[in-house]
Protein backbone atom coordinates (compact mmCIF):
# COMPACT_ATOMS: atom_id res chain seq x y z
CA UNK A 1 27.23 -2.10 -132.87
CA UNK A 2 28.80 -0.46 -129.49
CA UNK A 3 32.71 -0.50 -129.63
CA UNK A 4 32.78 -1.72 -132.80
CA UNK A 5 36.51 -1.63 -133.87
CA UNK A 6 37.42 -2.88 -130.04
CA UNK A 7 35.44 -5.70 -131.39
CA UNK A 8 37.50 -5.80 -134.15
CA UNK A 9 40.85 -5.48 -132.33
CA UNK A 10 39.65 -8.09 -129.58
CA UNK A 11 39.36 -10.28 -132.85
CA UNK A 12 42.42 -10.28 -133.93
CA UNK A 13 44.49 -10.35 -130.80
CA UNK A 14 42.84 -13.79 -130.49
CA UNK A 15 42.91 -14.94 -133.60
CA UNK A 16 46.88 -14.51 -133.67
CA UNK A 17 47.59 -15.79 -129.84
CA UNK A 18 46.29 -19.36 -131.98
CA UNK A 19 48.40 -18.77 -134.51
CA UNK A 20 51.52 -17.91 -131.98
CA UNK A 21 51.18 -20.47 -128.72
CA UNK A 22 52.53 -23.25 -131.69
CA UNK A 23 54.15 -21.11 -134.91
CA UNK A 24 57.24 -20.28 -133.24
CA UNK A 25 58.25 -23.24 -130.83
CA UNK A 26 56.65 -26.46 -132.68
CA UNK A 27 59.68 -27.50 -134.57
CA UNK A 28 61.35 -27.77 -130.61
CA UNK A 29 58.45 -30.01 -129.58
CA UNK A 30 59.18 -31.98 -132.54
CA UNK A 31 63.08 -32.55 -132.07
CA UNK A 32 63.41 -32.14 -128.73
CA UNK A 33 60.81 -34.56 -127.43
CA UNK A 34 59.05 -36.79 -130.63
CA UNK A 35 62.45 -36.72 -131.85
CA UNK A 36 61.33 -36.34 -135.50
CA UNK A 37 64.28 -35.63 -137.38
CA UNK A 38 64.94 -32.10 -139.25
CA UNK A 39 63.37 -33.10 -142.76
CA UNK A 40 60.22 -34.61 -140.67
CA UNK A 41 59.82 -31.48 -138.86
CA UNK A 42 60.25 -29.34 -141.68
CA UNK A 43 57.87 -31.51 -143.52
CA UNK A 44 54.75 -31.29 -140.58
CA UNK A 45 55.97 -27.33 -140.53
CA UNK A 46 55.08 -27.13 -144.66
CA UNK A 47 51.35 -28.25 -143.59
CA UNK A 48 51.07 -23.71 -143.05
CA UNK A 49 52.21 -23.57 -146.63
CA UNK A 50 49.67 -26.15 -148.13
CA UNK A 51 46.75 -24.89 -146.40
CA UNK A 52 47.56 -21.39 -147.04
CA UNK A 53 47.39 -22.37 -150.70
CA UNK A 54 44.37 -24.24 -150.29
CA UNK A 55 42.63 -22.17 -148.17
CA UNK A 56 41.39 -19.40 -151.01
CA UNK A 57 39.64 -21.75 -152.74
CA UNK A 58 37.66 -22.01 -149.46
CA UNK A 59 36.94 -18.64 -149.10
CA UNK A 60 36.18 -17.89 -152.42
CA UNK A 61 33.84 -20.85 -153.58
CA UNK A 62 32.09 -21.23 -150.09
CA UNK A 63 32.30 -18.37 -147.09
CA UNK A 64 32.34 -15.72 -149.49
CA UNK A 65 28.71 -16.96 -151.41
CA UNK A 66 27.01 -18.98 -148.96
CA UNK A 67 27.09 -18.25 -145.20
CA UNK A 68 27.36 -15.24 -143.05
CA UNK A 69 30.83 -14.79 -141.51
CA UNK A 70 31.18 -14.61 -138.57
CA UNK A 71 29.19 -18.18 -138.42
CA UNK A 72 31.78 -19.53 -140.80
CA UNK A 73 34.29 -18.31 -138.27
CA UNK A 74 32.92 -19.84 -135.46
CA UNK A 75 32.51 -23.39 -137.33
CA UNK A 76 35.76 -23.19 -138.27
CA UNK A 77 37.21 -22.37 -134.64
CA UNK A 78 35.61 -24.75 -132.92
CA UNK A 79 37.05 -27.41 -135.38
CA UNK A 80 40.17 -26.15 -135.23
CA UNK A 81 40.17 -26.49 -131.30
CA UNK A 82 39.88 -30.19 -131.30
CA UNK A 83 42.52 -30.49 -134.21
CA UNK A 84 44.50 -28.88 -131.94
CA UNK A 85 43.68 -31.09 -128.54
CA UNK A 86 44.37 -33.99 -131.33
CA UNK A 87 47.67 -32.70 -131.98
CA UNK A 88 48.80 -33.37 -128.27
CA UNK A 89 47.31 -37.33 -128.21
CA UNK A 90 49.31 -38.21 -131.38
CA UNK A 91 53.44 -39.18 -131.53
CA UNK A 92 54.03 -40.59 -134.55
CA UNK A 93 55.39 -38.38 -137.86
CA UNK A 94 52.25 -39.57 -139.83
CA UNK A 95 49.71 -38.58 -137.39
CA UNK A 96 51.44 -35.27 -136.27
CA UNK A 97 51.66 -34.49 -139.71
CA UNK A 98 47.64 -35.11 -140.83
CA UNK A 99 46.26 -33.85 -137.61
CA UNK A 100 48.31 -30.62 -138.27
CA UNK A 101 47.63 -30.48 -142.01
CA UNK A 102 43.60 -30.90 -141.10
CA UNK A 103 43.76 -27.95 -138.65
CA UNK A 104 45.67 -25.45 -140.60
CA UNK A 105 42.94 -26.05 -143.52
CA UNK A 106 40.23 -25.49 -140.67
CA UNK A 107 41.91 -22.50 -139.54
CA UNK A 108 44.10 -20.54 -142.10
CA UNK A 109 41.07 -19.65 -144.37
CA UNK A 110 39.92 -17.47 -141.29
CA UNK A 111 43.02 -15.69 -141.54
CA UNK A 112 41.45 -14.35 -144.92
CA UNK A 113 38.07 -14.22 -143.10
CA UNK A 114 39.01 -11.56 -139.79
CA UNK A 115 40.57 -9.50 -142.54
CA UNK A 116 37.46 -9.40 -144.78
CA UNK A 117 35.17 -8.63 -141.62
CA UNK A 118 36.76 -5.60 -140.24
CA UNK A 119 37.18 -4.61 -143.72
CA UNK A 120 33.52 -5.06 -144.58
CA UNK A 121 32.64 -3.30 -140.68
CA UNK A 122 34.55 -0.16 -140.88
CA UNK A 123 33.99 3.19 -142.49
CA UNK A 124 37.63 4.03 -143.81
CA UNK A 125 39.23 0.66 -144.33
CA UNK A 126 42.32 2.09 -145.41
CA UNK A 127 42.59 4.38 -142.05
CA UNK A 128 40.58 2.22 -139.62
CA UNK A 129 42.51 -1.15 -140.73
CA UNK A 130 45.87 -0.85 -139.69
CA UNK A 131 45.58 0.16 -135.72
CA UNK A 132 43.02 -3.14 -135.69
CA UNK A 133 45.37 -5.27 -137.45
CA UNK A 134 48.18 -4.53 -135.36
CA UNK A 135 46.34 -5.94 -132.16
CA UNK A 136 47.25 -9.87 -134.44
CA UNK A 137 50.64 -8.71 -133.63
CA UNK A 138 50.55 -8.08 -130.29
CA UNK A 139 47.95 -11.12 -129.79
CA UNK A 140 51.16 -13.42 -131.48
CA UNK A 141 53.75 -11.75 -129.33
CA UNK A 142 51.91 -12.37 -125.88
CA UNK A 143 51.43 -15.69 -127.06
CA UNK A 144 54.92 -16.51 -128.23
CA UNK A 145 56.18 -15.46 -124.66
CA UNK A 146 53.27 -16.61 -122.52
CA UNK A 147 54.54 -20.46 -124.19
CA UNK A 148 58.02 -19.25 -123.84
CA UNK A 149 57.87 -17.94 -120.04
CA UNK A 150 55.48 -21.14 -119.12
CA UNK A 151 58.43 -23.38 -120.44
CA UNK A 152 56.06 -24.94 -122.76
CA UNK A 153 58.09 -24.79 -125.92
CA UNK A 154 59.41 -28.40 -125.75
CA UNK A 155 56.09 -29.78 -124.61
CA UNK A 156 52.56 -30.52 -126.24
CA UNK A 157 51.37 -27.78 -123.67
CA UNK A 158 51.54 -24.84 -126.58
CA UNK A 159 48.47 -26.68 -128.63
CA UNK A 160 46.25 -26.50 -125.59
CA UNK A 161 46.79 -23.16 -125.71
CA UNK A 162 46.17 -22.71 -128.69
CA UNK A 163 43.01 -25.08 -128.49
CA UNK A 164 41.42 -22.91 -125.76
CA UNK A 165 42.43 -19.91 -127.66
CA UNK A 166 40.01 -21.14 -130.68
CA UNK A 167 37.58 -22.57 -128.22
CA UNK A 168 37.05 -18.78 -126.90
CA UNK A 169 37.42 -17.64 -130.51
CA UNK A 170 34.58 -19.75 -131.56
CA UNK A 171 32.53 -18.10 -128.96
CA UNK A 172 32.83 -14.36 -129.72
CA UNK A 173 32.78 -14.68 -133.23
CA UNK A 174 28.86 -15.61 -132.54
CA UNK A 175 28.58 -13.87 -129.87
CA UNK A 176 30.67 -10.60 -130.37
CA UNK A 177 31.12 -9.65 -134.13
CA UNK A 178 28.64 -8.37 -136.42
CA UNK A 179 26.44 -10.23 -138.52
CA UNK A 180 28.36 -10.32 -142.20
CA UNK A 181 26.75 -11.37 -144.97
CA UNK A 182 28.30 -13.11 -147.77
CA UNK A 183 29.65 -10.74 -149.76
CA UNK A 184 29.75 -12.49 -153.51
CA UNK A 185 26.02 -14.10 -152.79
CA UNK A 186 24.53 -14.19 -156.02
CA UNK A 187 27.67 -12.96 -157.96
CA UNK A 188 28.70 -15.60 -161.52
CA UNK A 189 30.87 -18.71 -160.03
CA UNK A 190 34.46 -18.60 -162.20
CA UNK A 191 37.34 -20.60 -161.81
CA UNK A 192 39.35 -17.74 -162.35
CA UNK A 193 37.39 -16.06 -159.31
CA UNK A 194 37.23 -18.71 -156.89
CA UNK A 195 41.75 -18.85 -156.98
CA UNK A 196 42.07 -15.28 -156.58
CA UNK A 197 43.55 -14.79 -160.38
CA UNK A 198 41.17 -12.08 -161.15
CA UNK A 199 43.35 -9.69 -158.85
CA UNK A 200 46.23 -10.14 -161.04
CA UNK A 201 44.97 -7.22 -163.30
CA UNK A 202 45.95 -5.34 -160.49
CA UNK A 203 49.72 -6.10 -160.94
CA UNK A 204 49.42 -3.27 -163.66
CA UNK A 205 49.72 -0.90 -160.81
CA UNK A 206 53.69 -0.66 -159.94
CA UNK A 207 52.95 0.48 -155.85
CA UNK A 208 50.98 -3.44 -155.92
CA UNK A 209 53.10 -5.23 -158.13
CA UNK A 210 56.11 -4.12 -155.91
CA UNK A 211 54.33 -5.13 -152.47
CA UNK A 212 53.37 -8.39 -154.27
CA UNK A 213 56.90 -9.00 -155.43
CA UNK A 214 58.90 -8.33 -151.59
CA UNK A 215 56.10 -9.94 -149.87
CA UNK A 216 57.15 -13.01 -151.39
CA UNK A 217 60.77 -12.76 -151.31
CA UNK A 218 60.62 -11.94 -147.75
CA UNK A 219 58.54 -14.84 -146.73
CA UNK A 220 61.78 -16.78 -147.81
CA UNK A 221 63.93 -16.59 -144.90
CA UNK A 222 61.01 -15.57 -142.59
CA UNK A 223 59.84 -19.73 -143.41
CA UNK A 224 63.49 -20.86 -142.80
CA UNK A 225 63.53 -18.62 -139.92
CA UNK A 226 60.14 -19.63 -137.92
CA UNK A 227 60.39 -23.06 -138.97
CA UNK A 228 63.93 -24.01 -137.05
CA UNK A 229 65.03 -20.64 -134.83
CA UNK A 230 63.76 -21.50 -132.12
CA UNK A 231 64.61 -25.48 -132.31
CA UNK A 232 68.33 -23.86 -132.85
CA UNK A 233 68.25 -21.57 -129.89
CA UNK A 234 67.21 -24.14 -127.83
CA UNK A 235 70.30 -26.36 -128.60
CA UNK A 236 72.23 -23.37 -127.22
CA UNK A 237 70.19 -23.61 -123.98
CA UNK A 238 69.20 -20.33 -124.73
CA UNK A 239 66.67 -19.25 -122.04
CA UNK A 240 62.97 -18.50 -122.75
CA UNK A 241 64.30 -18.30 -126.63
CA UNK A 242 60.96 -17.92 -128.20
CA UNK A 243 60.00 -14.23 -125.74
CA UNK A 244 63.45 -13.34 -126.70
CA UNK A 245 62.52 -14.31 -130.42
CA UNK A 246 59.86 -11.64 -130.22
CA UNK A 247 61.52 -8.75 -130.11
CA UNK A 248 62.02 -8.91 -133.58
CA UNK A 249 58.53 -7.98 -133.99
């Protein structure tokens, strides 16, 4: 395939402007204008941690042994998109929180997925990965700020951008990535497998076990941090807080 890791890179710049337009400045759009209070908000902001638990057992029982990628990918972003459009037509704590909890387990298992494709698609994952990952970053930051600049960050506006975000993403995943197999087809179905534990042998190396061990500590604060920085700088009228937010990235 022609321009294969701009492909790639393409990929995840969109994938990550989905995650962004909403990550940063929901917990404002929940205070500020539903007026949910702080545990409410924090509680529709934990639907990221759920589904990111969840969401392995997706991967590994179904996308990985079943269906081609990139199709998976494109099912799932298209469902995602009218999660998100949902998002903006309910007010209530209960329906916020479902709609939200139903999207992130439609979209966080693609998280997973972007990363196996390029993976799977390039010659030297362990050189060719990192300058195609970085593109998610960039993809968050212009989306954090695009939201910010637009004065959407109080407003349901940041899920519609999301929503046509996926919408587009459902579209070039059938249209612009290659065709990926299923990469455990045919492999033995184990429990153990299908949550990911077989990978803790791998905590016998010390280089893993240590990357394992500060990735988790640092996600931490980084929760406290995304789920209610922005809500706080906005009670200090600070201006366009979530672009300003970014440079931290």
């Amino acid at each position: 395939m022609k321009f294969l890791k701009t492909r790639l890179a393409m990929m995840m710049f969109i994938q990550y402007v989905i995650w962004g337009a909403w990550y940063v400045t929901i917990t404002t759009y929940l205070t500020q204008t539903l007026h949910f209070t702080g545990t409410q908000a924090g509680l529709v902001f934990s639907t990221v941690s759920l589904a990111s638990l969840i969401s392995p057992f997706f991967v590994g029982l179904v996308a990985d042994r079943f269906f081609a990628t990139e199709r998976v990918m494109a099912l799932l972003y298209a469902v995602s998109a009218v999660l998100l459009y949902l998002v903006t037509q309910v007010t209530t704590f209960s329906g916020v929180f479902w709609v939200m909890l139903a999207f992130c387990l439609a979209y966080f298992p693609t998280v997973a997925l972007t990363n196996s494709i390029t993976m799977q698609s390039v010659k030297d994952p362990g050189r060719d990965f990192p300058p195609i990952r970085v593109l998610g970053t960039l993809g968050f930051i212009v989306a954090v700020s695009f939201v910010s600049l637009n004065q959407l960050e109080n407003n349901s506006g940041q899920f519609k951008v999301a929503a046509a975000a996926a919408v587009v993403m459902a579209l070039y995943s059938i249209t612009c990535l290659p065709h990926t197999p299923p990469p455990a087809r045919g492999q033995k179905v184990t429990w153990q497998r299908a949550v990911g534990l077989d990978t803790l042998s791998m905590m016998k190396e010390t280089s893993f076990m240590v990357f394992i061990i500060a990735s988790i500590l640092a996600c931490v604060p980084l929760t406290f941090y995304y789920s209610f920085a922005n809500a706080y700088l906005n009670d200090l009228r600070v201006p366009n807080a979530g672009f300003m937010m970014t440079l931290g990235q």
